[in-house]
N, C-alpha and C. Protein backbone atom coordinates (compact mmCIF):
# COMPACT_ATOMS: atom_id res chain seq x y z
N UNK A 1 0.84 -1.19 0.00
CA UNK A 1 0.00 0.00 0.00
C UNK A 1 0.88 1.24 0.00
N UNK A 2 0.62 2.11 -0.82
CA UNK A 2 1.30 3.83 -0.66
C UNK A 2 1.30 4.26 0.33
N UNK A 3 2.03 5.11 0.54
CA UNK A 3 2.36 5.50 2.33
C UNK A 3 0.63 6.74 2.13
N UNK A 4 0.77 7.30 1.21
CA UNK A 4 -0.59 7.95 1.41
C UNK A 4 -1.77 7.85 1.42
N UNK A 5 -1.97 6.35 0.89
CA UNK A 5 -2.96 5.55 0.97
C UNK A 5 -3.35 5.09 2.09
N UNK A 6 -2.14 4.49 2.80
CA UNK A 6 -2.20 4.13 4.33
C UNK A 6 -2.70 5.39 5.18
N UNK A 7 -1.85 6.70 5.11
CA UNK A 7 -2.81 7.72 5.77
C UNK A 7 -4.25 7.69 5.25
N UNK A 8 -4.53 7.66 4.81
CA UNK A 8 -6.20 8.24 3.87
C UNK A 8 -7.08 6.85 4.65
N UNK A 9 -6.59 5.57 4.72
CA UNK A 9 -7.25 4.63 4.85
C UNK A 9 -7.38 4.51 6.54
N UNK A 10 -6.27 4.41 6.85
CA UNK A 10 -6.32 4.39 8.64
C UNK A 10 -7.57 5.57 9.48
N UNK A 11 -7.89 4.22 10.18
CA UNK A 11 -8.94 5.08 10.72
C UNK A 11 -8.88 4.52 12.46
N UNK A 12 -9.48 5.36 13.33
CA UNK A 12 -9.74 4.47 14.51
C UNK A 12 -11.07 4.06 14.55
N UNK A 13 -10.96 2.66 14.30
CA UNK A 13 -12.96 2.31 14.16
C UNK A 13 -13.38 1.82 15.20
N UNK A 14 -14.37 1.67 15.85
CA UNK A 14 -14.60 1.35 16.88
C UNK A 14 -15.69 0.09 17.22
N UNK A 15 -15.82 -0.75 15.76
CA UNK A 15 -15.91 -1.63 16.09
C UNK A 15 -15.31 -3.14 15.64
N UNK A 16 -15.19 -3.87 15.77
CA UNK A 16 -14.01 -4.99 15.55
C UNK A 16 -14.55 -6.68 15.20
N UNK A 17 -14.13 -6.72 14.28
CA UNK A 17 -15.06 -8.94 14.00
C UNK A 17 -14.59 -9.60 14.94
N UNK A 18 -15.07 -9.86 15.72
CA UNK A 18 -14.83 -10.80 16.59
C UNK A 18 -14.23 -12.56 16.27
N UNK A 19 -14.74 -12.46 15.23
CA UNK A 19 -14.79 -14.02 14.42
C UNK A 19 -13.38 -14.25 13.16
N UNK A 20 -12.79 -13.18 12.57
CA UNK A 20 -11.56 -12.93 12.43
C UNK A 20 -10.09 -12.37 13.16
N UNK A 21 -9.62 -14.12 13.27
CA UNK A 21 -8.31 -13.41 14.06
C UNK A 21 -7.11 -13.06 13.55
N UNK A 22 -6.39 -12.53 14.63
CA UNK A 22 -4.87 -12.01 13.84
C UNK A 22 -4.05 -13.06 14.12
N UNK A 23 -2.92 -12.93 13.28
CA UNK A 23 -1.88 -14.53 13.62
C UNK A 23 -0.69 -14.02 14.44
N UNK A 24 -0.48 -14.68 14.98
CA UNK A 24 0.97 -13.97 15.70
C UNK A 24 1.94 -13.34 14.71
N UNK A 25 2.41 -14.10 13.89
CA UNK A 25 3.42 -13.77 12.49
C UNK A 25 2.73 -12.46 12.13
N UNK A 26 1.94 -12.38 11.85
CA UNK A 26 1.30 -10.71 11.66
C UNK A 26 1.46 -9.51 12.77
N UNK A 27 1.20 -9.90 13.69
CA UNK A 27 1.90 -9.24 14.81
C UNK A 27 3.00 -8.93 14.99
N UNK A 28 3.84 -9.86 14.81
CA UNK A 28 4.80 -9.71 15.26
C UNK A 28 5.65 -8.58 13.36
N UNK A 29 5.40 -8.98 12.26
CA UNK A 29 5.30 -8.34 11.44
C UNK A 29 5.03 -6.76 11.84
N UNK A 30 3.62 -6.73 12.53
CA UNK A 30 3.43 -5.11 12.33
C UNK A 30 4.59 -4.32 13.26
N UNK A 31 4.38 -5.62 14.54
CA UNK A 31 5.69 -4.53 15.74
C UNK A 31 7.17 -4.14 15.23
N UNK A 32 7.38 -5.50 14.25
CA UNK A 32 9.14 -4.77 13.45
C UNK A 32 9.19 -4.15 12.59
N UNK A 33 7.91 -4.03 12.03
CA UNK A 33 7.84 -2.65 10.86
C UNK A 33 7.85 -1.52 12.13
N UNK A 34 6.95 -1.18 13.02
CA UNK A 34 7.33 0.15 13.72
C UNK A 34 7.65 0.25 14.52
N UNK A 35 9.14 -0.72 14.84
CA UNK A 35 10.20 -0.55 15.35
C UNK A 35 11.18 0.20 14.61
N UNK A 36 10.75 0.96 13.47
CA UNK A 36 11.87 1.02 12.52
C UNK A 36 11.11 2.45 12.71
N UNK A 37 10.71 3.25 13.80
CA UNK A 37 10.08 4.57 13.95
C UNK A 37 11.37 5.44 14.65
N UNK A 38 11.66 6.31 14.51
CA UNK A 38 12.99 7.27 15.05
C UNK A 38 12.59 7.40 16.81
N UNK A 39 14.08 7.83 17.33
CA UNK A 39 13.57 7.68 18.77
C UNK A 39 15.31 8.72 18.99
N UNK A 40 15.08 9.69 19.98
CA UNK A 40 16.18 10.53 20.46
C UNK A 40 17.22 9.48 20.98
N UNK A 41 18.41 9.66 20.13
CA UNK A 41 19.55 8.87 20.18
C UNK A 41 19.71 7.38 20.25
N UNK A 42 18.23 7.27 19.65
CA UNK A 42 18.21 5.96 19.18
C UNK A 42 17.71 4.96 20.35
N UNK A 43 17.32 5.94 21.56
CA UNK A 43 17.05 5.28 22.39
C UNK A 43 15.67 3.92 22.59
N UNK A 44 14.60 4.21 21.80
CA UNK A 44 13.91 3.19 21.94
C UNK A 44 12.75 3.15 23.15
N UNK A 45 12.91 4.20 23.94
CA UNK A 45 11.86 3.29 25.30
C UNK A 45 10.46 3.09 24.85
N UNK A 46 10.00 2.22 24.12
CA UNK A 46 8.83 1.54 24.44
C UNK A 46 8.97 0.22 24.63
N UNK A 47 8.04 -0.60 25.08
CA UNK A 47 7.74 -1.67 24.91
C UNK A 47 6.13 -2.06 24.70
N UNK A 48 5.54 -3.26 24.61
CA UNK A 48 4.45 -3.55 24.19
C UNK A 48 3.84 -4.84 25.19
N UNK A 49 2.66 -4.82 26.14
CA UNK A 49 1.97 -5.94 26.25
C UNK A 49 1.52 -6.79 25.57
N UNK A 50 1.61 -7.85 24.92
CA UNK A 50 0.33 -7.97 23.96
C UNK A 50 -1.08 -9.08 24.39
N UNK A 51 -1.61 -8.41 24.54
CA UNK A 51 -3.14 -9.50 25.29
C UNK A 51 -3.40 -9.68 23.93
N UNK A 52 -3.70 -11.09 23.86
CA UNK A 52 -5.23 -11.84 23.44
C UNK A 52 -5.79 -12.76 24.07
N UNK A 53 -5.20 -13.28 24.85
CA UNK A 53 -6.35 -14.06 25.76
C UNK A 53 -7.30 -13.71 26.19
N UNK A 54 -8.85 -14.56 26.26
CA UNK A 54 -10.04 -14.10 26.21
C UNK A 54 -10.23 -13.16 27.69
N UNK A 55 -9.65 -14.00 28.96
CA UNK A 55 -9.67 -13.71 30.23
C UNK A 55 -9.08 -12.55 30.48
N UNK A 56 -7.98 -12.16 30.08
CA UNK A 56 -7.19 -10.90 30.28
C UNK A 56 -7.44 -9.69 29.57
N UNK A 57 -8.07 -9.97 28.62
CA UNK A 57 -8.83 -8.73 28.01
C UNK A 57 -10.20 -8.74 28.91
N UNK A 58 -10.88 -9.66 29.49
CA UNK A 58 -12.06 -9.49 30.02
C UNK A 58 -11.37 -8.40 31.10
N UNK A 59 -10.14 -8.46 31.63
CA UNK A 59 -9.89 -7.96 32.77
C UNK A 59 -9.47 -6.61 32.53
N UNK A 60 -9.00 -6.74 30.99
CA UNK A 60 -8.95 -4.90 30.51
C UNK A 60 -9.69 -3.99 30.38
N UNK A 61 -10.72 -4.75 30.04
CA UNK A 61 -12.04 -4.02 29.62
C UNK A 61 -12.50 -3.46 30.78
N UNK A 62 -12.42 -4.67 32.16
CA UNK A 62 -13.03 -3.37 33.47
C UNK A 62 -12.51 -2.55 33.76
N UNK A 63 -11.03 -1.91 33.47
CA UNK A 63 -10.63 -1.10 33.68
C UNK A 63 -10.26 -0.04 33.09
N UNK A 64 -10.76 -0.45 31.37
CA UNK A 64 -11.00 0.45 30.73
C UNK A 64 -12.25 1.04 30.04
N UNK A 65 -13.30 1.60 31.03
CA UNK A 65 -13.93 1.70 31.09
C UNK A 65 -15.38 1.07 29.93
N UNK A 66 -15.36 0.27 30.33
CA UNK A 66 -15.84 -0.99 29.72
C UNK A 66 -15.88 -1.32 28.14
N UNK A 67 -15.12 -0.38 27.68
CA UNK A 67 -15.19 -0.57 26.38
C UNK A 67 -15.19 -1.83 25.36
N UNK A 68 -16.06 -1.84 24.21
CA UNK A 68 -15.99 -3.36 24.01
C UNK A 68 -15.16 -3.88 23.42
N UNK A 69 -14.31 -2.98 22.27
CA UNK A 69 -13.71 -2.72 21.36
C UNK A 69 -12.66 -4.16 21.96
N UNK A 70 -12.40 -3.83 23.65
CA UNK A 70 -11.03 -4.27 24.09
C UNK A 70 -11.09 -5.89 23.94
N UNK A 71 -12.57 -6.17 24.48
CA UNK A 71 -12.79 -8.22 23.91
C UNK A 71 -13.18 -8.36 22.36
N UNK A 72 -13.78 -7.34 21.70
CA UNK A 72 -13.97 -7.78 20.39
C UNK A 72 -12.58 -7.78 19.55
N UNK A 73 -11.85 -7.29 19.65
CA UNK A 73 -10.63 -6.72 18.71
C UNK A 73 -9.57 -8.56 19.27
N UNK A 74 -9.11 -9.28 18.47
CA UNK A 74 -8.53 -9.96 18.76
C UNK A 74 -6.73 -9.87 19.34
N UNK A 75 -6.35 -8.75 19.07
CA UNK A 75 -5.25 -8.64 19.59
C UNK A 75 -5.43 -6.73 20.44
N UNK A 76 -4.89 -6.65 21.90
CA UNK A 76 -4.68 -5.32 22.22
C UNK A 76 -3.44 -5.47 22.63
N UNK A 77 -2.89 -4.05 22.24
CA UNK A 77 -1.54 -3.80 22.73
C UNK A 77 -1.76 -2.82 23.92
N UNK A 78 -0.78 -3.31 25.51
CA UNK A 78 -0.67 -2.08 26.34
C UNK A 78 0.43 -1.50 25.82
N UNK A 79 0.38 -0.09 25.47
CA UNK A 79 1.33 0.09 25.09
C UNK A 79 2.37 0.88 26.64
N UNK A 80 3.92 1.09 26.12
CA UNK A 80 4.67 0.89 27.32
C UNK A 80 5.71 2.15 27.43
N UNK A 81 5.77 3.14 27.95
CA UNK A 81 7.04 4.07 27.51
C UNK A 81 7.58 4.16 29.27
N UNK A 82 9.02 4.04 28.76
CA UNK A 82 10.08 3.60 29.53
C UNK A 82 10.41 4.93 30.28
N UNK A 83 10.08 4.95 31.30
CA UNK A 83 10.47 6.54 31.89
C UNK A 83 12.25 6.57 32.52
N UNK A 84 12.72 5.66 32.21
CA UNK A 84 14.25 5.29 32.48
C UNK A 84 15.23 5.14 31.38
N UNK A 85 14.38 5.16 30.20
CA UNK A 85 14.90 4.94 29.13
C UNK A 85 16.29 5.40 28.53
N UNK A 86 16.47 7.20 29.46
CA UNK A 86 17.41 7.57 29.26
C UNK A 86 18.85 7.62 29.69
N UNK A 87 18.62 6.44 30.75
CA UNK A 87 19.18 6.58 32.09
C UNK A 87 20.46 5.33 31.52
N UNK A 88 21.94 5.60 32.47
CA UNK A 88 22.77 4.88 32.28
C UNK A 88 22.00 3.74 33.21
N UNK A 89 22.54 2.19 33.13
CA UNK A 89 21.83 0.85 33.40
C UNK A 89 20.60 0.83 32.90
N UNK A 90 20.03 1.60 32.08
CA UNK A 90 19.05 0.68 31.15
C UNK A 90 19.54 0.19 30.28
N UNK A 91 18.44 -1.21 30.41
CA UNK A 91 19.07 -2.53 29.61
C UNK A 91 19.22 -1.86 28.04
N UNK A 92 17.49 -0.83 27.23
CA UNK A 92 17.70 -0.56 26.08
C UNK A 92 18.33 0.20 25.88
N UNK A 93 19.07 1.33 27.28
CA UNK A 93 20.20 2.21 27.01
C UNK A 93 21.60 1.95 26.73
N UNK A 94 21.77 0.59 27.53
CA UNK A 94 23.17 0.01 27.06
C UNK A 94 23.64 -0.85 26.37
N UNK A 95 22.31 -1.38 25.74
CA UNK A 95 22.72 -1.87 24.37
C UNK A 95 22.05 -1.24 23.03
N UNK A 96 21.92 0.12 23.56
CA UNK A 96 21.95 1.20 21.98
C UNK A 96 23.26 1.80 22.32
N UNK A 97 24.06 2.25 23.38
CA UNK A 97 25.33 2.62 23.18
C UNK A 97 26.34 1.32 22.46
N UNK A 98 25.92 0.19 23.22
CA UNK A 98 27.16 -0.82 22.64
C UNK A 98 26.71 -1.60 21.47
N UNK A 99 25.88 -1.61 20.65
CA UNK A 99 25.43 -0.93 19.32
C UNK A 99 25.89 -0.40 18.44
N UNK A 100 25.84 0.94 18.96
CA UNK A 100 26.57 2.02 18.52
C UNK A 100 27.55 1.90 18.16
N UNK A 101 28.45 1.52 19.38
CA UNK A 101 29.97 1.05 19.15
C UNK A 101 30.36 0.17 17.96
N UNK A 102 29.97 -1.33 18.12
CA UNK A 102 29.50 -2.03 16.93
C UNK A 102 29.55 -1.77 15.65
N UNK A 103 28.73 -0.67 15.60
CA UNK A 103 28.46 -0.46 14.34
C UNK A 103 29.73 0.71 13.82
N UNK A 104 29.81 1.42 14.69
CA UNK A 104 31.46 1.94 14.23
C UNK A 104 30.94 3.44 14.44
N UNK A 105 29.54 3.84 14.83
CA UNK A 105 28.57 5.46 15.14
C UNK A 105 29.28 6.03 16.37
N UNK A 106 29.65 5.03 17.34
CA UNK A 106 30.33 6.00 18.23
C UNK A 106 31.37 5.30 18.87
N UNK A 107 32.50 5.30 19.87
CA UNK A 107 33.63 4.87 20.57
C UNK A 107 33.29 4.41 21.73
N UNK A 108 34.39 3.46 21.92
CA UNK A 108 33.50 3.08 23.71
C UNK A 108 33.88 4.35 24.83
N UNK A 109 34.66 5.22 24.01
CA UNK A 109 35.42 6.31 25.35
C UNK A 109 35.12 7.40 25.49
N UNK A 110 33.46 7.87 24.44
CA UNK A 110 32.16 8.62 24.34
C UNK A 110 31.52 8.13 25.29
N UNK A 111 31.35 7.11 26.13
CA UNK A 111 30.77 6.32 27.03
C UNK A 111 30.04 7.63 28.16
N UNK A 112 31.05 8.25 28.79
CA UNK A 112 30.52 9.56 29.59
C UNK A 112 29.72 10.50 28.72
N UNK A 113 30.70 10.96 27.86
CA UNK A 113 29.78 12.23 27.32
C UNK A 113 28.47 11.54 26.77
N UNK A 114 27.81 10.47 26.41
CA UNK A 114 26.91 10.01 25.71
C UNK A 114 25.61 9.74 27.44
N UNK A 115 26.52 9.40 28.33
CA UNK A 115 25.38 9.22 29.52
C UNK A 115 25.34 10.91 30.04
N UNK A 116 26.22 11.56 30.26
CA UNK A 116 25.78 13.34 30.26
C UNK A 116 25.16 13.84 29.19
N UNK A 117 24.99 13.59 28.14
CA UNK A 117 23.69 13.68 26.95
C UNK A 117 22.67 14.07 27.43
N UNK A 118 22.37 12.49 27.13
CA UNK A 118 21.19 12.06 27.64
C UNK A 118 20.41 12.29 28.80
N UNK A 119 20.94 12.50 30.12
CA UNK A 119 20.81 13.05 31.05
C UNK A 119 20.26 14.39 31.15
N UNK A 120 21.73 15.09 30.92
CA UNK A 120 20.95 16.87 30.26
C UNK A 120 19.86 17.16 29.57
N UNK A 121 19.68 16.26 28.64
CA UNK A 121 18.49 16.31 27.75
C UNK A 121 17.33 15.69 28.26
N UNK A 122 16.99 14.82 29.05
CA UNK A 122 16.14 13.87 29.12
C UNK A 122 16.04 13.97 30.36
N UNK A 123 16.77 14.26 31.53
CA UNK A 123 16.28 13.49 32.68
C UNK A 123 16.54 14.73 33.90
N UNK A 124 16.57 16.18 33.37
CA UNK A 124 16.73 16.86 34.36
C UNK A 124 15.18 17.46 35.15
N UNK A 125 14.12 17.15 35.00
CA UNK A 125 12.96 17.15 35.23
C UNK A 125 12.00 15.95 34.99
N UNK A 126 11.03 16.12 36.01
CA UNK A 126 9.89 14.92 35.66
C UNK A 126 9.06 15.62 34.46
N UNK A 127 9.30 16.56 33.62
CA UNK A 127 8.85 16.94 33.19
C UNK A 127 8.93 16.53 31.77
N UNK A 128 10.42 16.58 31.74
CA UNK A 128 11.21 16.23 30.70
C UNK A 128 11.32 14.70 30.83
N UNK A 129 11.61 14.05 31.83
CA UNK A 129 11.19 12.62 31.53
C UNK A 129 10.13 11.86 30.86
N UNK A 130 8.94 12.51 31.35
CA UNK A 130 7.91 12.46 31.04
C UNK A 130 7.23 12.39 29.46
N UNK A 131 8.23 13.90 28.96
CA UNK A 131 7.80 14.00 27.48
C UNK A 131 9.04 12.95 26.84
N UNK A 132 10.05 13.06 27.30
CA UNK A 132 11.09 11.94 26.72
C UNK A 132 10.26 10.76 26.37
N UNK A 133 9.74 9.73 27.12
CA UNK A 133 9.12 9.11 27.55
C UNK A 133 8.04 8.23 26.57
N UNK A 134 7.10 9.08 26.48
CA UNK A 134 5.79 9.86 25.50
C UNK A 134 6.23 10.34 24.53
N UNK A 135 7.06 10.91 24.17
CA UNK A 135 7.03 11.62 22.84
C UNK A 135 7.58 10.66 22.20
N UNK A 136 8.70 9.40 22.51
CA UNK A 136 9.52 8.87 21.41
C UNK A 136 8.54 7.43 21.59
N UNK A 137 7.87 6.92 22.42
CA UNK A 137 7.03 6.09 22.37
C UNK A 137 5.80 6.53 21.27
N UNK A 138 5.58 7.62 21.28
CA UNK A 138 4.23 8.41 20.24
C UNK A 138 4.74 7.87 18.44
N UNK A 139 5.77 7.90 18.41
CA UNK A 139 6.48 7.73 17.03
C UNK A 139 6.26 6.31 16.75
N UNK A 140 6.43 5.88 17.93
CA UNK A 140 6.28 4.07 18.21
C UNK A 140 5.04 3.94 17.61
N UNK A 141 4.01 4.35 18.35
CA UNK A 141 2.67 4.27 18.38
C UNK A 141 1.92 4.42 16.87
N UNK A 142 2.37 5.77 16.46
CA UNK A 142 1.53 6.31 14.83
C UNK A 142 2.74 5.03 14.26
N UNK A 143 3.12 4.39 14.03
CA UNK A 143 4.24 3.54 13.07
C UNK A 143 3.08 2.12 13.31
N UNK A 144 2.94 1.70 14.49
CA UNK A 144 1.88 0.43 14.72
C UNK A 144 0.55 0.67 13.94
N UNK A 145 0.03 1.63 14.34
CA UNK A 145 -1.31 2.02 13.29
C UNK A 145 -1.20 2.49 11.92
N UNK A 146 0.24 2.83 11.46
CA UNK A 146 0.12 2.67 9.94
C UNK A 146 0.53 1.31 9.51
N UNK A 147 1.81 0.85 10.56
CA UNK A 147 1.48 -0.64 9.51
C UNK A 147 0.76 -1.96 9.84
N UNK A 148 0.19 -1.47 10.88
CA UNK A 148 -1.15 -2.72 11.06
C UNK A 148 -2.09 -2.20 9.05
N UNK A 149 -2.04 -0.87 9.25
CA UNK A 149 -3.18 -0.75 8.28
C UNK A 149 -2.42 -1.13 7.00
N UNK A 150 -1.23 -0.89 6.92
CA UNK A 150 -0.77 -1.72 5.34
C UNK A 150 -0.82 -3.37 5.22
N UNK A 151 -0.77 -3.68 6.26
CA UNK A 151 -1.11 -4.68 6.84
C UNK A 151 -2.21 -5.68 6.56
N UNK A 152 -3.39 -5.23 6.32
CA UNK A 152 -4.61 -4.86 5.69
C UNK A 152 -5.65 -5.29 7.23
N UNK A 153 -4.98 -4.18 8.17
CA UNK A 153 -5.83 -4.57 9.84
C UNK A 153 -6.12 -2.48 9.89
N UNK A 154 -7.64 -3.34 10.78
CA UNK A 154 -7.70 -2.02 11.68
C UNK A 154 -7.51 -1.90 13.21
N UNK A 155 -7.18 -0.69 13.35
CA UNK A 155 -6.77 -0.36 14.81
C UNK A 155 -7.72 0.89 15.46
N UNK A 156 -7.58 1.03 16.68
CA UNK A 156 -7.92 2.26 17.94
C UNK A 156 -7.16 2.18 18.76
N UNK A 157 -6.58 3.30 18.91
CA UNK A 157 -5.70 4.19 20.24
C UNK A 157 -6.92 4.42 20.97
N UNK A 158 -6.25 3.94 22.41
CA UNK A 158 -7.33 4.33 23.44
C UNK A 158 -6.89 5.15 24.64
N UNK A 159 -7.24 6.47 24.97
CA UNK A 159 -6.95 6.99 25.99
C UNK A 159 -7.82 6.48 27.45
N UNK A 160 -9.30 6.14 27.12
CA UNK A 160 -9.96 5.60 28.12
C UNK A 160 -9.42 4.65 29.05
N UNK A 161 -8.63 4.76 29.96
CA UNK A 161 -8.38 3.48 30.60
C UNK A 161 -8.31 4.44 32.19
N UNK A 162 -8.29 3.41 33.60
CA UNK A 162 -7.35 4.22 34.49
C UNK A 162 -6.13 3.22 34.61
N UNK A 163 -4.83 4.24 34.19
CA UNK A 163 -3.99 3.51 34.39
C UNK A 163 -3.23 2.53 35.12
N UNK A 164 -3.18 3.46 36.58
CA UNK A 164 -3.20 2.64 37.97
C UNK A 164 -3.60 1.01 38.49
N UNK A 165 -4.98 1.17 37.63
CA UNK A 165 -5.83 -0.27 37.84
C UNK A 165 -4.90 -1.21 36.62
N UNK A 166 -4.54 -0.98 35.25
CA UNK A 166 -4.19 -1.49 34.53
C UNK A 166 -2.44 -2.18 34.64
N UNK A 167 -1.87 -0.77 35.57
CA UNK A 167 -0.31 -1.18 36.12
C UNK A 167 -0.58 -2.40 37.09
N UNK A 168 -1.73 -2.16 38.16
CA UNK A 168 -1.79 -3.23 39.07
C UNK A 168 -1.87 -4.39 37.71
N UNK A 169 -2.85 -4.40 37.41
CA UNK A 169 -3.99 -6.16 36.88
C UNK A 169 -2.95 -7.07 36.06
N UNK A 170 -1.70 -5.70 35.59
CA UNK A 170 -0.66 -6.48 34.37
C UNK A 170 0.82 -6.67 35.64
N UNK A 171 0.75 -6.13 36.51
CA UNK A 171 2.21 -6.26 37.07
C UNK A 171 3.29 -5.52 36.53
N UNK A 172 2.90 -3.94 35.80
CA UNK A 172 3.62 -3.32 35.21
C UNK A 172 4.57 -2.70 36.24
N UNK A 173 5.88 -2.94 35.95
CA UNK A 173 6.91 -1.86 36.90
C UNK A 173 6.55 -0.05 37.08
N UNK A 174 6.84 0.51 37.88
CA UNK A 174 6.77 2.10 38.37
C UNK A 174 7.22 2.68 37.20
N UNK A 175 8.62 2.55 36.41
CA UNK A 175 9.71 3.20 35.42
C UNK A 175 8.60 3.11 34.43
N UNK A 176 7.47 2.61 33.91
CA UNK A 176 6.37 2.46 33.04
C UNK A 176 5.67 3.31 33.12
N UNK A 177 5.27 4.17 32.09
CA UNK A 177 3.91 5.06 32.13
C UNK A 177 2.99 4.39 30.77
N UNK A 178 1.89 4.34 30.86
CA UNK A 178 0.93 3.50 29.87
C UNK A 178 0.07 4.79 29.00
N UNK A 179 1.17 5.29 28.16
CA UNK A 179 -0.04 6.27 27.46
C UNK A 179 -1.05 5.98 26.52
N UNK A 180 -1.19 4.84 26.31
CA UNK A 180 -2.41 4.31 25.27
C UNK A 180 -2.55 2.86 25.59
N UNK A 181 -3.76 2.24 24.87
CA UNK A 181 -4.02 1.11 24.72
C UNK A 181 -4.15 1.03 22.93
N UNK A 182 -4.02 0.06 22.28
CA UNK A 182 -4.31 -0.06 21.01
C UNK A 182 -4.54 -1.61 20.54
N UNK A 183 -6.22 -1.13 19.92
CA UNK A 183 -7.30 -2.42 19.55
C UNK A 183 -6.49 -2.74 18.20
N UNK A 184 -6.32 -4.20 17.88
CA UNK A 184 -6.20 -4.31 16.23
C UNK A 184 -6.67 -5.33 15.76
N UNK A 185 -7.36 -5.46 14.96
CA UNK A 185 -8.24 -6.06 13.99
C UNK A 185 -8.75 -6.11 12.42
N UNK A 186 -10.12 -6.47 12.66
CA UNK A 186 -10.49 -6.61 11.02
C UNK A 186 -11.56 -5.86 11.47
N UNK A 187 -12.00 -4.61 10.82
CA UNK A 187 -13.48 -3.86 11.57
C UNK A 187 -14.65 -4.74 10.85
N UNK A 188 -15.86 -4.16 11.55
CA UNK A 188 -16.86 -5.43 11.78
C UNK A 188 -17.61 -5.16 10.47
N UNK A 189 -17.97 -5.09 9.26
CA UNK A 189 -18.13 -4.70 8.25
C UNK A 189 -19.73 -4.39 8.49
N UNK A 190 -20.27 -5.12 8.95
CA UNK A 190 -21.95 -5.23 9.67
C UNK A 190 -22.45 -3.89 9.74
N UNK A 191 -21.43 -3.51 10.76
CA UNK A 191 -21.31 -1.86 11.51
C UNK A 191 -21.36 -0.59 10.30
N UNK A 192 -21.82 0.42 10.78
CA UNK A 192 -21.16 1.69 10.02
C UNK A 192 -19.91 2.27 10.24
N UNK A 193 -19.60 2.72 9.56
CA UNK A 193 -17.99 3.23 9.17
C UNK A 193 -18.41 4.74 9.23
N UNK A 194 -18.47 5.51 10.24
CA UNK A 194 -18.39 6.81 10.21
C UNK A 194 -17.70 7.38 9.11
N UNK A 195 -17.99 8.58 8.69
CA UNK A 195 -17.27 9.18 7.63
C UNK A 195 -15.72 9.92 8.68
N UNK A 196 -15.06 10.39 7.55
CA UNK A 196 -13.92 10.72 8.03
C UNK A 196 -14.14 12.01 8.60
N UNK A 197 -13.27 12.15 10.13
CA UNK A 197 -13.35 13.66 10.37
C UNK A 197 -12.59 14.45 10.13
N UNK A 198 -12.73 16.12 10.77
CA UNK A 198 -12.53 16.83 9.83
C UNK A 198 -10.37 17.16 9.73
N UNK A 199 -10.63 17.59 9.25
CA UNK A 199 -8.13 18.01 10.11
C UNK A 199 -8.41 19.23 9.58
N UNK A 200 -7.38 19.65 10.41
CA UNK A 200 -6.86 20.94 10.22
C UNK A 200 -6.46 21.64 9.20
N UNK A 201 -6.51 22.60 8.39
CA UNK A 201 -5.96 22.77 6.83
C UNK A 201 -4.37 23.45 7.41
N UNK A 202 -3.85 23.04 6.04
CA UNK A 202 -2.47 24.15 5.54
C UNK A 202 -2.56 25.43 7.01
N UNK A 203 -3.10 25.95 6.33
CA UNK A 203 -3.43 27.54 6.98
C UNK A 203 -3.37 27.31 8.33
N UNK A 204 -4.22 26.47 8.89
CA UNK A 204 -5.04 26.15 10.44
C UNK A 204 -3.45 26.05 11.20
N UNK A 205 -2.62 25.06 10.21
CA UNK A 205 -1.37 24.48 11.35
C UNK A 205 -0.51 25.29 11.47
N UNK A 206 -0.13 25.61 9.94
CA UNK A 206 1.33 26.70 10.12
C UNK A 206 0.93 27.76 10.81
N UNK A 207 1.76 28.23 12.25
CA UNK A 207 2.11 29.59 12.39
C UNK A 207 3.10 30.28 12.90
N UNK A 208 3.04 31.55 13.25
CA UNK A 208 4.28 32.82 13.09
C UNK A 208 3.76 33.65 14.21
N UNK A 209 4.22 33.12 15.33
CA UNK A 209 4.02 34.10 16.65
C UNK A 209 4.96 35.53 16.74
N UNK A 210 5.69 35.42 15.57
CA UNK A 210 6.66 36.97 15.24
C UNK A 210 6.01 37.57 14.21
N UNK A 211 4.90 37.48 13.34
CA UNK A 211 4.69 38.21 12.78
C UNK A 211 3.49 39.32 13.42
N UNK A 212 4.31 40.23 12.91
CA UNK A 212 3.77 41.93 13.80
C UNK A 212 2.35 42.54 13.09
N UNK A 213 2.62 42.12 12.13
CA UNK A 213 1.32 42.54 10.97
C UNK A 213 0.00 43.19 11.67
C-alpha cells in the first residue's frame, strides 16, 4: 500500500469482528515494521503488552472503562514508555550505546559524554522525563497504526483506561507510564464506518508568533 494511501485509509474504528483473528506472524510483522520509527539517540523506550487471551482482556475491559472494542478486537496492545529509558543501566540504554559502538557510530570512550547527553536532555525534570518518555514512544505508536493498516488490519488508540488499575492487573513496573491502549483487527463490516473527520488545513497548522502585521 502507498504510504498515502495508508494515511487516507487508517482510521480508529470502533468496532471490531470478533470471528476474524490475527496470527501472531502478523503481529509480530506489524511490531518490526514500527520498530523502525525514530527515537532521540536511538534510544527506543517503548515496549508492548500484547493481550489476546479471552480472560485478560475481560480484565482490561473493566478497567478500561468498559469498552468493548477491548474483547472484540482480537489482539490489544498495552502500550509501554520507559520513563528510564534515558538513564545509564538501562538494559535498552546500554545496548543502543554498545550498538553504537558495533556499528562503528560512536567509541567506547564517548561512554561519559553520551550518559551526560542524555541526562541533560532527558532526565533533568519529571517533566522532561515524562515527554522523553511519550514523545519517542508516540512515534512508536503512529508507526503500529500505519502498519497494522498496510497490513490490511484495523486499529484504535485508546486513551480511556485508568492507568493505575491497569499497572496493578498487568504487574507493570513504576519506570512504566501507559499512554495508550491499542485495539487491532479486522473492523466489523456489519457496523457503520463513520465518515472521516474533519483536520486541520495548511493555513489552520502553520504559524508565526513573530509576525507583527
Amino acid at each position: 500500500m502507498e504510504f498515502k494511501e495508508a494515511m487516507k485509509q487508517r482510521r480508529a474504528v470502533n468496532y471490531f469482528d470478533p470471528t476474524k483473528e490475527v496470527t501472531d506472524a502478523k503481529i509480530k510483522e506489524i511490531i518490526e515494521t514500527a520498530s523502525l520509527a525514530p527515537s532521540g539517540f536511538n534510544l527506543q523506550p517503548w515496549n508492548l503488552i500484547v493481550v489476546k487471551d479471552n480472560a485478560k482482556k475481560e480484565i482490561l475491559r473493566k478497567v478500561a472503562w468498559n469498552q468493548a472494542k477491548i474483547t472484540e478486537a482480537p489482539v490489544v496492545l498495552i502500550v509501554l514508555a520507559d520513563l528510564e529509558g534515558w538513564k545509564k543501566g538501562n538494559i535498552g540504554f546500554e545496548k543502543d550505546f554498545a550498538e553504537s559502538v558495533k556499528a562503528g557510530i560512536m567509541k567506547q570512550e564517548q561512554y561519559d559524554w553520551f550518559t551526560g547527553a542524555t541526562a541533560s536532555l532527558y532526565g533533568i525534570s519529571s517533566d522532561r522525563i515524562m515527554a522523553f518518555a511519550c514523545k519517542n514512544t508516540g512515534f512508536f505508536c503512529m508507526s503500529l497504526m500505519l502498519a497494522a493498516k498496510n497490513a490490511g488490519l484495523d486499529s484504535h488508540p485508546m486513551d480511556g483506561f485508568d492507568i493505575d488499575s491497569v499497572k496493578k492487573a498487568f504487574n507493570i513496573p513504576d519506570q512504566y507510564w501507559v499512554p495508550l491502549l491499542l485495539a487491532i483487527g479486522h473492523f466489523d463490516k456489519s457496523k457503520t464506518l463513520f465518515p472521516a473527520k474533519w483536520r486541520k488545513s495548511y493555513n489552520e497548522i502553520v504559524v508565526n508568533f513573530n509576525d507583527t502585521r
